[in-house]
Protein backbone atom coordinates (compact mmCIF):
# COMPACT_ATOMS: atom_id res chain seq x y z
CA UNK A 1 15.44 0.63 -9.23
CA UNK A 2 16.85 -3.16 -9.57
CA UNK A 3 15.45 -5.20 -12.25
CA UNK A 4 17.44 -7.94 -11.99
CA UNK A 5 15.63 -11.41 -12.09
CA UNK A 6 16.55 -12.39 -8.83
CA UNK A 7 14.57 -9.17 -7.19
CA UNK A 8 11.32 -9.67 -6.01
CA UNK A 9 8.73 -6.95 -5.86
CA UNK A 10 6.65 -6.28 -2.20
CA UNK A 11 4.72 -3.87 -0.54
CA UNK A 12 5.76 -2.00 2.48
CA UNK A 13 2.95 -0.98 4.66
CA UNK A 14 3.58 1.23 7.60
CA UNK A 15 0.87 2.51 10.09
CA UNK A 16 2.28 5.22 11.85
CA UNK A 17 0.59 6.12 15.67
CA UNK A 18 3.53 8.03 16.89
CA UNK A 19 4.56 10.83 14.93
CA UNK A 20 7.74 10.69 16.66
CA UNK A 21 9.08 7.59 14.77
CA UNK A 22 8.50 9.54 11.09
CA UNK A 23 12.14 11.45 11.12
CA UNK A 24 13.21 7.61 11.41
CA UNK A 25 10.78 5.92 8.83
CA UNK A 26 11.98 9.11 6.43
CA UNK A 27 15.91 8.22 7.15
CA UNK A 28 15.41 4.33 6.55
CA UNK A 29 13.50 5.05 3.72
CA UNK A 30 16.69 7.63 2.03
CA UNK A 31 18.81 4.26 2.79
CA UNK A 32 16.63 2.22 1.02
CA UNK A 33 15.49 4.71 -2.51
CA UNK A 34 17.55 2.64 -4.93
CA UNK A 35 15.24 0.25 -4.39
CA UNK A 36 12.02 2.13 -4.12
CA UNK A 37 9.84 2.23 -6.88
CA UNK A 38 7.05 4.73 -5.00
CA UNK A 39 5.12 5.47 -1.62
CA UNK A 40 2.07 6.66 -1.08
CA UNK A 41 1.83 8.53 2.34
CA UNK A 42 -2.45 9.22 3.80
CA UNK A 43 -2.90 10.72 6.91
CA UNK A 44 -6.04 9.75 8.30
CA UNK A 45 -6.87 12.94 11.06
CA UNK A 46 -9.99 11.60 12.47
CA UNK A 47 -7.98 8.26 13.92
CA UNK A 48 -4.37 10.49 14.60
CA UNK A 49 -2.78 8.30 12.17
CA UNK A 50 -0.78 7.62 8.84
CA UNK A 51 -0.53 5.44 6.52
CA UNK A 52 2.73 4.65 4.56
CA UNK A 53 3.01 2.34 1.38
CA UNK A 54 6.06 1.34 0.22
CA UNK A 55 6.82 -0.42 -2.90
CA UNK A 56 9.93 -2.01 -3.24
CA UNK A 57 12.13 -3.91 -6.30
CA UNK A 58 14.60 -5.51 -4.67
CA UNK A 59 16.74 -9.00 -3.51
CA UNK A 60 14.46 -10.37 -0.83
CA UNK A 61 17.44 -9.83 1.81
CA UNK A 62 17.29 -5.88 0.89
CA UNK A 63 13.72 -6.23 1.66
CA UNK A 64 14.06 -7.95 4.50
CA UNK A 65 16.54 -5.25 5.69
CA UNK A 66 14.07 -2.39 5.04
CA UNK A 67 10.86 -4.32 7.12
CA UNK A 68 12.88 -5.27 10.05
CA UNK A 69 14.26 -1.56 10.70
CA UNK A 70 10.92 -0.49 10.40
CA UNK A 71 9.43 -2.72 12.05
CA UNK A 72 11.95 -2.19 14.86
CA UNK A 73 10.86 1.47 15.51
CA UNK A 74 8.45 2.30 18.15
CA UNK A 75 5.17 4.19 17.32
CA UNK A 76 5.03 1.87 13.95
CA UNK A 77 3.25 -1.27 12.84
CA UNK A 78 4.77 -2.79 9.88
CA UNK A 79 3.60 -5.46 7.42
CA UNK A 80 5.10 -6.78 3.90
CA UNK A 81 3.45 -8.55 1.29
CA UNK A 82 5.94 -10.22 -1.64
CA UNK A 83 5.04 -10.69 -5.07
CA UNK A 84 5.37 -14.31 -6.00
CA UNK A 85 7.34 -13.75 -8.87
């Protein structure tokens, strides 16, 4: 975990609707656990879904890094809220 002043803190949100993508959300997410403080994974059954939360302490590059490989992956809506501090 970096607590380095210049690290920002954010929230990963993933929706998963293909459970085909999760092997690669899982894998980007190993790459990225220096910088993961937790996640939170709900499946919700009666819409076939999941719901991934992410939450992050890191240079907003890293960050950056982490959203726009998930957000890359078919199957998986991705969203990222920063702290402003």
């Amino acid at each position: 975990m970096n607590t380095s002043t210049e690290t920002r803190v954010a929230v990963i949100s993933i929706i998963v609707e293909e459970p085909s993508c999760v092997p690669d959300i899982n894998g980007i997410l190993h790459d990225a656990a220096d910088s993961i403080i937790g996640r939170m994974g709900i499946p919700y059954r009666e819409k076939d879904i999941s719901i991934i939360s992410v939450v992050v302490d890191a240079d907003q590059n890293i960050i950056n890094n982490i959203s726009g490989r998930l957000g890359r992956l078919q199957g998986a809506t991705v969203k990222t809220a920063y702290s402003k501090k």
